[in-house]
Protein backbone atom coordinates (compact mmCIF):
# COMPACT_ATOMS: atom_id res chain seq x y z
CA UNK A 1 -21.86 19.97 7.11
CA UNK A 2 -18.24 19.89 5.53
CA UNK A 3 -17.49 17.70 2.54
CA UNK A 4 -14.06 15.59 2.98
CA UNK A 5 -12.45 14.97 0.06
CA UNK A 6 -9.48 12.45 0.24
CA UNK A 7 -6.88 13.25 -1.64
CA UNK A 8 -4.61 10.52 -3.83
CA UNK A 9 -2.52 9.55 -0.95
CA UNK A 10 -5.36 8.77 0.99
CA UNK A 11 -7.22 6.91 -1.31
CA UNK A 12 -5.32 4.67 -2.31
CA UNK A 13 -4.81 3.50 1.07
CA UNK A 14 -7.20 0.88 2.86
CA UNK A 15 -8.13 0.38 6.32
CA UNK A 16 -6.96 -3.05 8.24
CA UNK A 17 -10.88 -3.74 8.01
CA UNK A 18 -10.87 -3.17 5.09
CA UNK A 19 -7.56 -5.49 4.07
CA UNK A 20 -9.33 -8.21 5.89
CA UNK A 21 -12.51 -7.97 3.96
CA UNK A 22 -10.93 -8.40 0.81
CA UNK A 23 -9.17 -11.34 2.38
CA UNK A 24 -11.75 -12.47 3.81
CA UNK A 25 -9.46 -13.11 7.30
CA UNK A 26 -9.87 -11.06 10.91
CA UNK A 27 -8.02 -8.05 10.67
CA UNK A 28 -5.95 -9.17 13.66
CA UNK A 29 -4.65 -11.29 11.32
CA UNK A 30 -3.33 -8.72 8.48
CA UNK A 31 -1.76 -7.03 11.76
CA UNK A 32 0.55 -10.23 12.06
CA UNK A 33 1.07 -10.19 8.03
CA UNK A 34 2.65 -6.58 8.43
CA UNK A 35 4.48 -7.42 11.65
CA UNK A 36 6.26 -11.00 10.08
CA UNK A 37 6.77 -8.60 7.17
CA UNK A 38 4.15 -9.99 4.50
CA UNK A 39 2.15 -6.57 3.66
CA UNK A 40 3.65 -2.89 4.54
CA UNK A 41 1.91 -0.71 6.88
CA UNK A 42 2.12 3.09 6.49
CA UNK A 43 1.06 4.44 9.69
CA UNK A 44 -1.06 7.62 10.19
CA UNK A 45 -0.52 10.73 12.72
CA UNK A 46 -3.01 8.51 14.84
CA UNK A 47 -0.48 5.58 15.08
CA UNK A 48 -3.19 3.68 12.89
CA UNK A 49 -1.95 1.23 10.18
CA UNK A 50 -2.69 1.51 6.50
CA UNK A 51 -2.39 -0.31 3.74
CA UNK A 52 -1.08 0.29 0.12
CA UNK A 53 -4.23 -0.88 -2.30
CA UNK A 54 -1.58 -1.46 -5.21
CA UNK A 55 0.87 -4.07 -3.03
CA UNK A 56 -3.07 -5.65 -1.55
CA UNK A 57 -3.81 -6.06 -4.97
CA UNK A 58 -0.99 -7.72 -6.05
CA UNK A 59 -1.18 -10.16 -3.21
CA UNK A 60 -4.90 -10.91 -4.14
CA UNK A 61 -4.07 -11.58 -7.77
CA UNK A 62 -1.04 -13.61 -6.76
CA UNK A 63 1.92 -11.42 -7.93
C-alpha cells in the first residue's frame, strides 16, 4: 500500500466538508460564500474547490 504524504500546500487547505463542519452550515452553503465573494476558493486539477485554513480561521475567530 503507498503512503500519501501531503505536502504544505495541501495541508493547509480544507475540503468544502470540511469548511462546513467547522461552521457548522451545509457545504452548499460555503459554495455560495465563495461565489458572493465571502471565502476564496483555490480550485484543484479536478475543478474541486478548496479552502485556505488561515483566511477559515480568521473568519471563525472573527477577524
Amino acid at each position: 500500500m503507498a503512503t500519501v504524504i501531503k505536502t504544505s500546500t495541501e495541508s493547509e487547505l480544507m475540503t468544502p466538508a470540511e469548511v462546513a463542519a467547522a461552521f457548522r452550515v451545509d457545504p452548499k452553503t460555503v459554495s455560495r460564500w465563495a461565489k458572493a465573494g465571502k471565502l476564496t476558493s483555490v480550485r484543484t486539477l479536478g475543478g474541486h474547490r478548496r479552502y485556505r485554513t488561515a483566511e477559515v480561521r480568521a473568519h471563525l475567530g472573527g477577524e
